[in-house]
Protein backbone atom coordinates (compact mmCIF):
# COMPACT_ATOMS: atom_id res chain seq x y z
CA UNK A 1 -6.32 -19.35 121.90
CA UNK A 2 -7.15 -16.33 119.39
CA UNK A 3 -6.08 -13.16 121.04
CA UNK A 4 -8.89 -11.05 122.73
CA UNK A 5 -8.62 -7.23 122.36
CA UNK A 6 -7.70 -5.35 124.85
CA UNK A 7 -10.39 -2.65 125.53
CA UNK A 8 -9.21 1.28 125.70
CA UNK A 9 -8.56 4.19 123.71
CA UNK A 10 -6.60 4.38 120.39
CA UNK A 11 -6.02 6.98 118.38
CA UNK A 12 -7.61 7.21 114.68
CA UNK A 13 -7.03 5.17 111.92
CA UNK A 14 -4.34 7.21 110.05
CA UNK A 15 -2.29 8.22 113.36
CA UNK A 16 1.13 6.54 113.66
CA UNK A 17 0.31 5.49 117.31
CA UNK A 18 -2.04 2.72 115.80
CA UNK A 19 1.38 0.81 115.58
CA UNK A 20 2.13 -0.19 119.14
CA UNK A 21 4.30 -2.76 119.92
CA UNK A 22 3.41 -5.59 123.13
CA UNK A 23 5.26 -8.63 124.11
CA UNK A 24 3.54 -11.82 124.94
CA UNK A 25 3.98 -14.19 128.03
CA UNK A 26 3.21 -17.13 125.34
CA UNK A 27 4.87 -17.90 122.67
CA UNK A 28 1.79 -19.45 121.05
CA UNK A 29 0.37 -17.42 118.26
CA UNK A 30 -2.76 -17.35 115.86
CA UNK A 31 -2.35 -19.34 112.66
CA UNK A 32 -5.73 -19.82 111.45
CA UNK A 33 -6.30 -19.41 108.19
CA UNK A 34 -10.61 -18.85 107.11
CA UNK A 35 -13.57 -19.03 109.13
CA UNK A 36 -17.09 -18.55 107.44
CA UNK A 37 -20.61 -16.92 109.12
CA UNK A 38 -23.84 -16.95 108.16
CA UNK A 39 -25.89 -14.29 107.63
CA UNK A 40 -30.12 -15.14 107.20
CA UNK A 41 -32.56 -12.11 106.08
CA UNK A 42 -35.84 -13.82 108.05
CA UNK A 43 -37.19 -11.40 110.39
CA UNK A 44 -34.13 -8.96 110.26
CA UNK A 45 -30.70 -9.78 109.62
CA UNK A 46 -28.51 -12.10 111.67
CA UNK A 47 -24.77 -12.99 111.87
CA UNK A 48 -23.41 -15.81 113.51
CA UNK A 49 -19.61 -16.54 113.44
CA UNK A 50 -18.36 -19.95 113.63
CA UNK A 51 -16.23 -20.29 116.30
CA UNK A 52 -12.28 -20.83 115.10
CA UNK A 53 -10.59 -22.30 117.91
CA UNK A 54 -12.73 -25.14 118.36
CA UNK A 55 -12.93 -26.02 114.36
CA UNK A 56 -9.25 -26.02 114.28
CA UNK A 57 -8.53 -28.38 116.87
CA UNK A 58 -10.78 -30.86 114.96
CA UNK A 59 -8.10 -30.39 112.54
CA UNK A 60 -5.77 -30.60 114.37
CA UNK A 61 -3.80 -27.34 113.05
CA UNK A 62 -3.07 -25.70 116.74
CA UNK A 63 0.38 -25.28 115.56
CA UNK A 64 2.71 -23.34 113.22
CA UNK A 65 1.71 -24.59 109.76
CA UNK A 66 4.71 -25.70 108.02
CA UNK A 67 6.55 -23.26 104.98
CA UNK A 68 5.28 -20.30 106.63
CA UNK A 69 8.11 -18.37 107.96
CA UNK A 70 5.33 -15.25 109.11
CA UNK A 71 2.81 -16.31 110.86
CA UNK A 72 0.39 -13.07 110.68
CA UNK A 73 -3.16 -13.48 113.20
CA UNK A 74 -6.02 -10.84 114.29
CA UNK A 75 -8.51 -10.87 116.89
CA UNK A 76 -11.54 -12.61 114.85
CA UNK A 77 -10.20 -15.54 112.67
CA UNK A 78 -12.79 -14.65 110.12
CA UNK A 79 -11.51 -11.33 109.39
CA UNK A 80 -14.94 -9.34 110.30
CA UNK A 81 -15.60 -6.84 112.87
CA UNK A 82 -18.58 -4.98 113.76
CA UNK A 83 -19.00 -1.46 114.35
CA UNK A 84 -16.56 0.02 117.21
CA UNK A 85 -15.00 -3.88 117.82
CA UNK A 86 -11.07 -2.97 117.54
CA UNK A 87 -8.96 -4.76 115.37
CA UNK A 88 -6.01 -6.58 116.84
CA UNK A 89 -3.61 -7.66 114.32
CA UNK A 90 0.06 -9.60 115.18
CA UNK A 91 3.13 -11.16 113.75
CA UNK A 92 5.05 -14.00 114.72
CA UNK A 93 8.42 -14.87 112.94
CA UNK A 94 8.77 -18.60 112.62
CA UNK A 95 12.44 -19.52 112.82
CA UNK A 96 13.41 -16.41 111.28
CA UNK A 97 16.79 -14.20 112.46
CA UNK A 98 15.22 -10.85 111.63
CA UNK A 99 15.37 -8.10 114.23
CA UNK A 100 12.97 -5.82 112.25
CA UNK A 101 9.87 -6.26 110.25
CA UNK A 102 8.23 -4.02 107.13
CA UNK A 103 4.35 -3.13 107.79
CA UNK A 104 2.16 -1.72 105.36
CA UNK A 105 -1.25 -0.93 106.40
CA UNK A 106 -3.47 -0.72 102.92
CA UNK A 107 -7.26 0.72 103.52
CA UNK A 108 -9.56 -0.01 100.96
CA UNK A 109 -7.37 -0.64 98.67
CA UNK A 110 -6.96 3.25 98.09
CA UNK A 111 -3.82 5.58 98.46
CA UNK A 112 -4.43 5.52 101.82
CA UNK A 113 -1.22 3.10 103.12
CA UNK A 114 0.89 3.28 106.32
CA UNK A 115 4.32 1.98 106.00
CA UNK A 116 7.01 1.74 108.97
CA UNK A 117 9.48 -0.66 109.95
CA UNK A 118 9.12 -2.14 113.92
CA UNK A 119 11.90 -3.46 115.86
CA UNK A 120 10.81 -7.30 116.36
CA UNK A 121 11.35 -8.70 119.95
CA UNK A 122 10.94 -12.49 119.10
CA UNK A 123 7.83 -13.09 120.64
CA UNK A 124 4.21 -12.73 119.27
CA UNK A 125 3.86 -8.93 118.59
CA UNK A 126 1.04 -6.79 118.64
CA UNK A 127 1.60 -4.05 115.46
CA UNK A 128 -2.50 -2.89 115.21
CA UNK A 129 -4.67 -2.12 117.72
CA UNK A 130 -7.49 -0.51 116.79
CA UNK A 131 -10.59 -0.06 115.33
CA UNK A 132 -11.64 1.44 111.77
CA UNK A 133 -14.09 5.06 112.08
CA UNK A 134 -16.57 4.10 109.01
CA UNK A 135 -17.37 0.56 107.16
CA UNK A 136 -14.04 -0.24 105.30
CA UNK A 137 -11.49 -2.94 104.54
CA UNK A 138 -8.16 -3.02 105.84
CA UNK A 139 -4.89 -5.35 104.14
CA UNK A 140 -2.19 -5.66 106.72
CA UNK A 141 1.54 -6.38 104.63
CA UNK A 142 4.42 -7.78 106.61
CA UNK A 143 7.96 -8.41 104.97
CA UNK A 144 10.90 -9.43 106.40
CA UNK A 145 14.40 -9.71 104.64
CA UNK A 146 13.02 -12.71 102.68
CA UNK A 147 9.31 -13.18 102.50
CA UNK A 148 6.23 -11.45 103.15
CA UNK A 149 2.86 -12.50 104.09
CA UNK A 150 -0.82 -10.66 104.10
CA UNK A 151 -4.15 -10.52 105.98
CA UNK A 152 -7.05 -8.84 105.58
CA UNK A 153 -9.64 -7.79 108.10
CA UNK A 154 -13.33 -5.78 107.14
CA UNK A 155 -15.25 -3.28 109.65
CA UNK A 156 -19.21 -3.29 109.26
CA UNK A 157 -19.62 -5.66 106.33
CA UNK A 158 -23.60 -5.73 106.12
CA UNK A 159 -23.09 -1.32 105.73
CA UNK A 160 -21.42 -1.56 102.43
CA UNK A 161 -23.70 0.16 100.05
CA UNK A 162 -22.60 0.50 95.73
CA UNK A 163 -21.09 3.02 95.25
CA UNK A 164 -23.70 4.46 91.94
CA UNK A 165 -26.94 5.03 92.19
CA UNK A 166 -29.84 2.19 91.11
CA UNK A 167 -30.96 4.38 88.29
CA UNK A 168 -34.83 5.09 88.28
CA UNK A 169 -35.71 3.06 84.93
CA UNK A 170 -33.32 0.57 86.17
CA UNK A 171 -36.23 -2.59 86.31
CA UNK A 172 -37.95 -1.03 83.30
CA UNK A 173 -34.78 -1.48 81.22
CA UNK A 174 -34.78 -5.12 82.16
CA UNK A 175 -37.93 -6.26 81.91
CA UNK A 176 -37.97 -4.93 78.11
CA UNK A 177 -34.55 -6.34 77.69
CA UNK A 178 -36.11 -9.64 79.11
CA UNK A 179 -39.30 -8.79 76.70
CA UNK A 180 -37.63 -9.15 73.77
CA UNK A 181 -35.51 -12.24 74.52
CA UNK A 182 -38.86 -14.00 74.96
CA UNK A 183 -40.28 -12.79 72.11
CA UNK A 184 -37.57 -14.03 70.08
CA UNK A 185 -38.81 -17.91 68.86
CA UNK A 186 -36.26 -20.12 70.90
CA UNK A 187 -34.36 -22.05 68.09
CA UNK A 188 -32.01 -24.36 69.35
CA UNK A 189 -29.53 -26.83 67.65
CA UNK A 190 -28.48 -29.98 69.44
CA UNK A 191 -25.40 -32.13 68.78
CA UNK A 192 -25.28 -35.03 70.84
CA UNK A 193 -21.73 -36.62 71.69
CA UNK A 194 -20.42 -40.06 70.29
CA UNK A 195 -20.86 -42.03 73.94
CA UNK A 196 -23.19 -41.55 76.58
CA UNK A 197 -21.26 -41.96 79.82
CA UNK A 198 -23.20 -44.34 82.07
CA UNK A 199 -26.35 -43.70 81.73
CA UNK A 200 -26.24 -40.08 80.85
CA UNK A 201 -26.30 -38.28 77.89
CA UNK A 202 -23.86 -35.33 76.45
CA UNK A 203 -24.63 -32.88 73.93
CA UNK A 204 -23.40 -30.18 72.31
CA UNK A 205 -26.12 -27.42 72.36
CA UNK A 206 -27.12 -23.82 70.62
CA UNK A 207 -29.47 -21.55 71.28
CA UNK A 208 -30.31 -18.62 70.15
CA UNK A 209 -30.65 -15.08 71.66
CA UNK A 210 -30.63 -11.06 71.18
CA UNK A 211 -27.23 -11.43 73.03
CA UNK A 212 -26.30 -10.53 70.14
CA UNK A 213 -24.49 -14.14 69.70
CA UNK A 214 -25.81 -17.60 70.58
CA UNK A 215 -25.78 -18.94 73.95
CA UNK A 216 -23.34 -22.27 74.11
CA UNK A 217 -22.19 -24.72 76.25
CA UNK A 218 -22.70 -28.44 76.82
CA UNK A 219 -26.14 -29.82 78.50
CA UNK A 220 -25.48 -33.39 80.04
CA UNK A 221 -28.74 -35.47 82.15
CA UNK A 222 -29.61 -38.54 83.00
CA UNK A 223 -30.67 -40.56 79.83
CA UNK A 224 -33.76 -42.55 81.96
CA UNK A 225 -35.14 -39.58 84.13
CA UNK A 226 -38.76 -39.27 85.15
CA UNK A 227 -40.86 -36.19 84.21
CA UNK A 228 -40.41 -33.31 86.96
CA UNK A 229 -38.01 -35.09 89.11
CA UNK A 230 -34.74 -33.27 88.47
CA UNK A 231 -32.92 -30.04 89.90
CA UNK A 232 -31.26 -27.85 87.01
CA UNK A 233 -27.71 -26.76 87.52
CA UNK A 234 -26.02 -24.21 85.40
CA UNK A 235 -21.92 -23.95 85.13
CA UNK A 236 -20.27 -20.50 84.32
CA UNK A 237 -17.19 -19.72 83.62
CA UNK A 238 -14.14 -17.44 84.90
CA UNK A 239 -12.59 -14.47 82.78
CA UNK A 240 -10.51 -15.23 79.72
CA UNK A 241 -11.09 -16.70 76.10
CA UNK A 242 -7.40 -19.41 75.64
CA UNK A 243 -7.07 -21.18 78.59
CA UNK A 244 -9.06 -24.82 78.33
CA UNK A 245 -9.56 -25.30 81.98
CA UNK A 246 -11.52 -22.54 83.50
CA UNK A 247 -12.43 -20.83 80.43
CA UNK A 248 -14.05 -23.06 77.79
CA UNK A 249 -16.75 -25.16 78.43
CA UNK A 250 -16.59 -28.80 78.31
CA UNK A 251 -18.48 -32.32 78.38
CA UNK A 252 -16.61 -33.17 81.40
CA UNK A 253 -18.25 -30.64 83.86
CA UNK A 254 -21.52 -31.28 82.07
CA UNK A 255 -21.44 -34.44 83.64
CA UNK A 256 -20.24 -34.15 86.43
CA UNK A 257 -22.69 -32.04 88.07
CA UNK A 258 -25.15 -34.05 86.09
CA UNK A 259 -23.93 -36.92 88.16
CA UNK A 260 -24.58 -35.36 91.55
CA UNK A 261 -26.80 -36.41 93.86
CA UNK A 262 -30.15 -38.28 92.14
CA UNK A 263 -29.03 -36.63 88.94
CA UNK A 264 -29.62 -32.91 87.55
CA UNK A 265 -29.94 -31.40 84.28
CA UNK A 266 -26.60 -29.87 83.66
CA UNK A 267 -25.53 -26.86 81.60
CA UNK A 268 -21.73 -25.76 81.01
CA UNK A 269 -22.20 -22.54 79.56
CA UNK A 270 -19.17 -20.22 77.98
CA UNK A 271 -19.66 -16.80 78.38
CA UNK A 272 -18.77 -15.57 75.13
CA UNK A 273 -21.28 -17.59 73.06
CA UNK A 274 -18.00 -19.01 71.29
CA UNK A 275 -17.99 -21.96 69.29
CA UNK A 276 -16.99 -25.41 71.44
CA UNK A 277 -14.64 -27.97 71.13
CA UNK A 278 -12.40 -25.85 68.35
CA UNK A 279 -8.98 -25.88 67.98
CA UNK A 280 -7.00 -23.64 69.97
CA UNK A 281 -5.94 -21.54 66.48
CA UNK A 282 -9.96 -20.31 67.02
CA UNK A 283 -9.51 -18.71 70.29
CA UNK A 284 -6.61 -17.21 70.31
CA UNK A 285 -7.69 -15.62 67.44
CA UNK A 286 -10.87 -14.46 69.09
CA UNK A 287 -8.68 -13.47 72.26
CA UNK A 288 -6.43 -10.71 70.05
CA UNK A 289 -9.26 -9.31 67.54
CA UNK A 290 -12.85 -10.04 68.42
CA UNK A 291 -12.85 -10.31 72.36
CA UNK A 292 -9.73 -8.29 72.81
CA UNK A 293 -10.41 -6.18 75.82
CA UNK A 294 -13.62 -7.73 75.62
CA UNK A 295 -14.75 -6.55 79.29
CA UNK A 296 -14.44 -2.69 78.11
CA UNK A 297 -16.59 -3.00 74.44
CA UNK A 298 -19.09 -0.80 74.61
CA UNK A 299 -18.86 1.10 77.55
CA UNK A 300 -20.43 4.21 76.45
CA UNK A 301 -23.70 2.51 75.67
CA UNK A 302 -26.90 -0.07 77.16
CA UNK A 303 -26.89 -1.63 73.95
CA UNK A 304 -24.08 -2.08 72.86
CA UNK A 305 -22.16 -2.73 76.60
CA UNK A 306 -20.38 -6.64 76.25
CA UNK A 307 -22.08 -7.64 79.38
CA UNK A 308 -25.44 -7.03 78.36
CA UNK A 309 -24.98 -9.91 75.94
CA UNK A 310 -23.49 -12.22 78.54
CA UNK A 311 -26.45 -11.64 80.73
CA UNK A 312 -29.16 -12.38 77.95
CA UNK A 313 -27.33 -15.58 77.55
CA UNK A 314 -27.21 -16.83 80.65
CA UNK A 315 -31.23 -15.91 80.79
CA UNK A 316 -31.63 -18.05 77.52
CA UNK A 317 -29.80 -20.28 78.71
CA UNK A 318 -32.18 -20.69 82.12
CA UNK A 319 -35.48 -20.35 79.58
CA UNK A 320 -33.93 -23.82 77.44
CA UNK A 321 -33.66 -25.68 81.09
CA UNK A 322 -36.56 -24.78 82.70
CA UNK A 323 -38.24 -25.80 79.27
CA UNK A 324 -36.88 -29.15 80.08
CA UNK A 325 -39.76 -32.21 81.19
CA UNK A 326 -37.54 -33.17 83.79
CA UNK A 327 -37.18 -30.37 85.54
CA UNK A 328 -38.73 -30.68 89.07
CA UNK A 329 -40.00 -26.78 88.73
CA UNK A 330 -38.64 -26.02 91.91
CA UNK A 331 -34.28 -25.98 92.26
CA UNK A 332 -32.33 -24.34 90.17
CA UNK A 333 -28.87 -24.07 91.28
CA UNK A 334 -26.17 -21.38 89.53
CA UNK A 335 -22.19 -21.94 89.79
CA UNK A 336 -19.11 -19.98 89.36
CA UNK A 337 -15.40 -18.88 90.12
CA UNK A 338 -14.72 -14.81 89.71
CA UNK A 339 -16.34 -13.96 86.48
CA UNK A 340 -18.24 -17.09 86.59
CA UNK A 341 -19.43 -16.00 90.28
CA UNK A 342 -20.60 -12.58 88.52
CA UNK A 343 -22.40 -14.33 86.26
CA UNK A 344 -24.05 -16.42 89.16
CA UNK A 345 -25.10 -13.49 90.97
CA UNK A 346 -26.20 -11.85 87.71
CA UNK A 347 -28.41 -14.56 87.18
CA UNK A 348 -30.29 -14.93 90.69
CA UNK A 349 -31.27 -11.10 90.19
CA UNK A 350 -32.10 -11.15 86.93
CA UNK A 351 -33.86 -14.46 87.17
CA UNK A 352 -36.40 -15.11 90.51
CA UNK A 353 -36.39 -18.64 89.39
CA UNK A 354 -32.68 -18.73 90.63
CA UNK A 355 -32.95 -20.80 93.63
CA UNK A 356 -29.44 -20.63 95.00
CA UNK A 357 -25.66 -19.96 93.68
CA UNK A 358 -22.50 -20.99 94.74
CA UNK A 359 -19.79 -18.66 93.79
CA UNK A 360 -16.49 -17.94 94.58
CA UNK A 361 -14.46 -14.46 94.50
CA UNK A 362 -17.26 -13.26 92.27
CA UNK A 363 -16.91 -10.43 89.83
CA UNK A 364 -18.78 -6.85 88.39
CA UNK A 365 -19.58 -6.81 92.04
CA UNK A 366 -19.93 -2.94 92.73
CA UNK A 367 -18.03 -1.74 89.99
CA UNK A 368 -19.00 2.04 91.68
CA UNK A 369 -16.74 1.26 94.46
CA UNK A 370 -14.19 3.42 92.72
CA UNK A 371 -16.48 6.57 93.51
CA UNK A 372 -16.94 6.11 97.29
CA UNK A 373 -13.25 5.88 98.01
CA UNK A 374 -12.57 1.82 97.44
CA UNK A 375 -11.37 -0.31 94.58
CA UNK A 376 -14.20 -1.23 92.07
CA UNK A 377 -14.89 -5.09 91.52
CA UNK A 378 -13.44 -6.47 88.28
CA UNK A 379 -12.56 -4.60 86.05
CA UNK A 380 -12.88 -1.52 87.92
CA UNK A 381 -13.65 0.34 84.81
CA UNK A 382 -14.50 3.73 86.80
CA UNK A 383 -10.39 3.66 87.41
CA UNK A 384 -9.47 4.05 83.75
CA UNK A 385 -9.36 7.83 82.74
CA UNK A 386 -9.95 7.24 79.35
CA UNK A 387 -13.74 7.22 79.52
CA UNK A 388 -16.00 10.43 80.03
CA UNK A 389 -16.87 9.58 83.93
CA UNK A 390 -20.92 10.37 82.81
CA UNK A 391 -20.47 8.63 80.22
CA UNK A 392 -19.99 5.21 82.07
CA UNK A 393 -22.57 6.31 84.91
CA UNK A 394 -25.33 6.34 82.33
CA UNK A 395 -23.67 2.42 80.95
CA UNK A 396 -22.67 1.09 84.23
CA UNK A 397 -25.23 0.53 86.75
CA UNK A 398 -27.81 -1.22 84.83
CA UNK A 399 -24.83 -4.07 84.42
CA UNK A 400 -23.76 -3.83 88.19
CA UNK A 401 -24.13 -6.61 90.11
CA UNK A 402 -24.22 -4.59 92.96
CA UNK A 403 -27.56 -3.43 91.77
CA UNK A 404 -28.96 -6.75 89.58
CA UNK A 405 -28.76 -8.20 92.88
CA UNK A 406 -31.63 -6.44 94.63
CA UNK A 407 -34.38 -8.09 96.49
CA UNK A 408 -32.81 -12.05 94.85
CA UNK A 409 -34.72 -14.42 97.64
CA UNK A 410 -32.31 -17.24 96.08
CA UNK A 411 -30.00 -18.62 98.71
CA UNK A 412 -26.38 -17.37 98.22
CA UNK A 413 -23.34 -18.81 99.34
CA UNK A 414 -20.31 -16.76 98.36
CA UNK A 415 -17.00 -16.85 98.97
CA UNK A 416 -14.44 -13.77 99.45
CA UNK A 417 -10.88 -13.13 99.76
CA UNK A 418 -9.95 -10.30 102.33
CA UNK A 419 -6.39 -9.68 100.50
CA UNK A 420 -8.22 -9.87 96.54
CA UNK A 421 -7.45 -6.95 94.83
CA UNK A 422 -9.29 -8.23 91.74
CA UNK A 423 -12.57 -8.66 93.35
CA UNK A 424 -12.37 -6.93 96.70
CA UNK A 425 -14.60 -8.05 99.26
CA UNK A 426 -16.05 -5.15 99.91
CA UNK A 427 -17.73 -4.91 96.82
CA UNK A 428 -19.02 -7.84 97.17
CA UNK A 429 -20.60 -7.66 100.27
CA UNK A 430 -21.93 -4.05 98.83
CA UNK A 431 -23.94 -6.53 96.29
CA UNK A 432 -24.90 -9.51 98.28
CA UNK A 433 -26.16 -7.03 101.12
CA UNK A 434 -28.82 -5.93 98.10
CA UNK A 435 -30.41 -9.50 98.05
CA UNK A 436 -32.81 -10.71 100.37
CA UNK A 437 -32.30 -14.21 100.80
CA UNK A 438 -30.67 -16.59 103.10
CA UNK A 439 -26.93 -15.63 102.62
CA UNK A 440 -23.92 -18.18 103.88
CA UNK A 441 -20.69 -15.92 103.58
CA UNK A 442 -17.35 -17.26 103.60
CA UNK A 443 -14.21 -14.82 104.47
CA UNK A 444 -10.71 -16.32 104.00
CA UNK A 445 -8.41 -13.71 105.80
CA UNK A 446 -4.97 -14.98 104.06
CA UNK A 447 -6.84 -15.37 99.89
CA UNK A 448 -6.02 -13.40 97.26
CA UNK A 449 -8.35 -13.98 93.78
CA UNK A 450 -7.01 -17.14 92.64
CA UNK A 451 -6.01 -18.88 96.05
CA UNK A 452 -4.78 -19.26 99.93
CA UNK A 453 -1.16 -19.58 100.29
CA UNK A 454 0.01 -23.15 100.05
CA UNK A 455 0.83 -23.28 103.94
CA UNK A 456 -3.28 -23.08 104.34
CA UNK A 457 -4.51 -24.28 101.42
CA UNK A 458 -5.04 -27.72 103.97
CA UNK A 459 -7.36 -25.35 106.33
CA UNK A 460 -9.06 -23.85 103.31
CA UNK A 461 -10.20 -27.02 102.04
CA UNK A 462 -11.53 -28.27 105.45
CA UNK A 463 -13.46 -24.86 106.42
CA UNK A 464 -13.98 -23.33 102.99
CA UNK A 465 -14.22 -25.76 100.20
CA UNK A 466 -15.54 -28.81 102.18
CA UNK A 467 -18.88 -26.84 103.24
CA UNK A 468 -19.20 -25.36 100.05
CA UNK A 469 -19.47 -28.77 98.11
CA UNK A 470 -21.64 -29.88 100.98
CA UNK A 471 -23.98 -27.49 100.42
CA UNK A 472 -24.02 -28.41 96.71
CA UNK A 473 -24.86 -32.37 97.57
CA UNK A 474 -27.46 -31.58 99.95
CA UNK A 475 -28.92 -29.35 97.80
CA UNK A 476 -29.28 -31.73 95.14
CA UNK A 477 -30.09 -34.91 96.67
């Protein structure tokens, strides 16, 4: 069963004592690797936590999964804790001949780290028990002579605030930003592939925007849908310009989501407004001169700030689909993976019409997490020293998802890795605890960004992935 904890005193966070050591009569352990609650914003705020134990035995995963040598485990499977619950965190050594083991306690992923080496007993051992003072995130290290495993726990997730200020003019700004995209005459230029695939159709499309480029991507539908009868789902993309398959946009994921469930009006949209189908001569050459350090162009000013451009075209991008006769007027569903589940967010704040979004690890989630004491979301810009610090605060904010997110009524279902360092989960919840809509949270205790470790990568899919992709059929059908 998951390990209760045990009720008492313990000194503060930063004291030594918080490592204590405890044998256990059983030899069984916790090996569970994410759990997921749901949070709903209808008449207050409410959390309810799946419960582990029983999900796991209908996967039958009750013991050691296999190529893990440390099997790390805490008190709540899902990594969350409310305020003054105590965080009980243990190790068991699978097979292993090591008398000792490493810790490293890292608290929001800051300077602030505990390191000291315990004396391990064999059993299932108890190295944290206690609870965190204020709202933070904790990543608990453990190494041995040959491997090394992490989990990650978070104290009072629904109190993470950004860490900037909303500025004052902040909806004026965007509703003249959004002023002039409208009032530019929409202009788009359609390509339309060789084969349609089955009944759908495939094209190439163009449209134009104040970005300052083009938005572009591929827009796939059924070829024989009925006027107002179809959902619109829009595809973004993660960080990079090179890499083909989670970078560039392409027919295939057009249609695919296209396919799903009576049929939707698809959009894969890059976030660069590059060119599609090219050789890859064209964006490697756009990755070292005109999108080099693309993230940090413009910094210093509203207009000229990168994301500001990727925001317009996602917004075009929403203005060509709902334009669309076959769009039921009602669903409009946004995807993405880290800078793809930026963009998601981005676009249920910045758009009402933004029924729901589906994204995973998202970035430019509370990039002001840097000033109250935390890592910053991607690409924590406040860290580098380079740039006059009021010089980004007056740049920053107006592009934060943290604050784009405020008030969204869209439903979002987001998914977070407790050990990410690129897109800490902190900031994250410091954004989605902005919106005001229904809210279905997933924490995996043992992800990084990209993934789980391989040894739950099994449990991931069952309690992470599976509902995710559930909730995208049903809400498409």
């Amino acid at each position: 069963m998951p390990d209760i904890p045990v009720p008492g005193m313990y000194a503060p966070f930063a004291d030594d004592r918080n490592f204590t050591v405890h044998k256990k009569e059983e030899k069984k352990h916790n090996c569970y690797a994410c759990i997921f609650y749901l949070v709903t914003s209808k008449n207050g705020m409410k959390v309810i936590r799946s419960v582990g134990f029983i999900a796991f035995l209908l996967l039958g995963l009750q013991q050691v999964l296999p190529a893990q040598n440390i099997i790390a485990g805490q008190s709540h499977e899902d990594g969350v804790y409310k305020k003054n619950e105590k965080i009980r965190a243990t190790v068991f050594l699978n097979g292993s001949t090591d008398d000792s083991v490493l810790v490293t306690i890292w608290k929001d992923f800051s300077r602030q780290r505990i390191q000291k080496r315990l004396k391990y007993t064999g059993d299932t051992m108890v190295f944290f028990n206690d609870k965190l003072p204020n709202p933070g995130s904790v990543i608990f290290k453990i190494y041995t002579k040959s491997d090394s495993a992490s989990i990650g726990a978070v104290m009072q997730p629904d109190r993470f605030t950004p860490g900037t200020k909303r500025p004052k003019d902040f909806d004026e700004y965007w509703q003249e930003e959004k002023r002039k995209l409208r009032q530019l005459p929409m202009q788009v230029k359609i390509v339309p592939l060789k084969e349609t695939n089955n009944g759908y159709v495939c094209q190439n499309v163009e449209i134009n925007c104040t970005g300052p480029k083009p938005a572009r991507g591929y827009f796939a539908k059924p070829v024989s849908a009925k006027p107002k009868s179809l959902p619109i789902v829009l595809f973004v993309h993660a960080a990079g310009i090179i890499s083909a398959s989670w970078v560039r946009s392409n027919p295939e994921n057009a249609l695919r989501y296209a396919k799903m469930g009576s049929g939707a009006l698809s959009f894969d949209l890059n976030a660069h407004g590059m060119l599609n189908g090219q050789p890859d001569s064209y964006y490697d050459s756009l990755q070292h001169n005109d999108l080099k350090n693309y993230p940090y162009i413009g910094l210093g000013s509203k207009k000229d700030f990168y994301f500001r451009g990727m925001y317009l075209r996602l917004m075009r991008t929403l203005d060509f689909l709902t334009s669309q006769p076959e769009w039921d007027g009602k669903r409009i569903l946004v995807i993405g993976e880290s800078q793809g589940g930026g963009q998601s967010l981005a676009a249920a704040g910045l758009d009402h019409r933004v029924t729901a979004v589906v994204a995973t690890v998202p970035a430019m989630c509370d990039w002001g997490g840097t000033l109250a004491g935390r890592k910053g979301g991607w690409r924590d810009p406040f860290a580098r020293t380079q740039y006059d610090r009021q010089t980004l605060l007056s740049t920053l904010p107006y592009f934060d998802v943290a604050h784009i997110l405020k008030g969204s009524k869209a439903t979002l279902v987001v998914e977070m890795g407790l050990i990410d360092t690129t897109c800490p989960a902190a900031g994250i919840f410091a954004a989605v605890n902005q919106a005001a809509g229904r809210k279905i949270l997933f924490t995996d205790t043992y992800r990084g960004h990209h993934a789980s470790p391989p040894a739950y990568r099994e449990v991931w899919q069952k309690t992470v992935n599976e509902p995710k992709n559930a909730f995208i059929g049903d809400y498409l059908k």
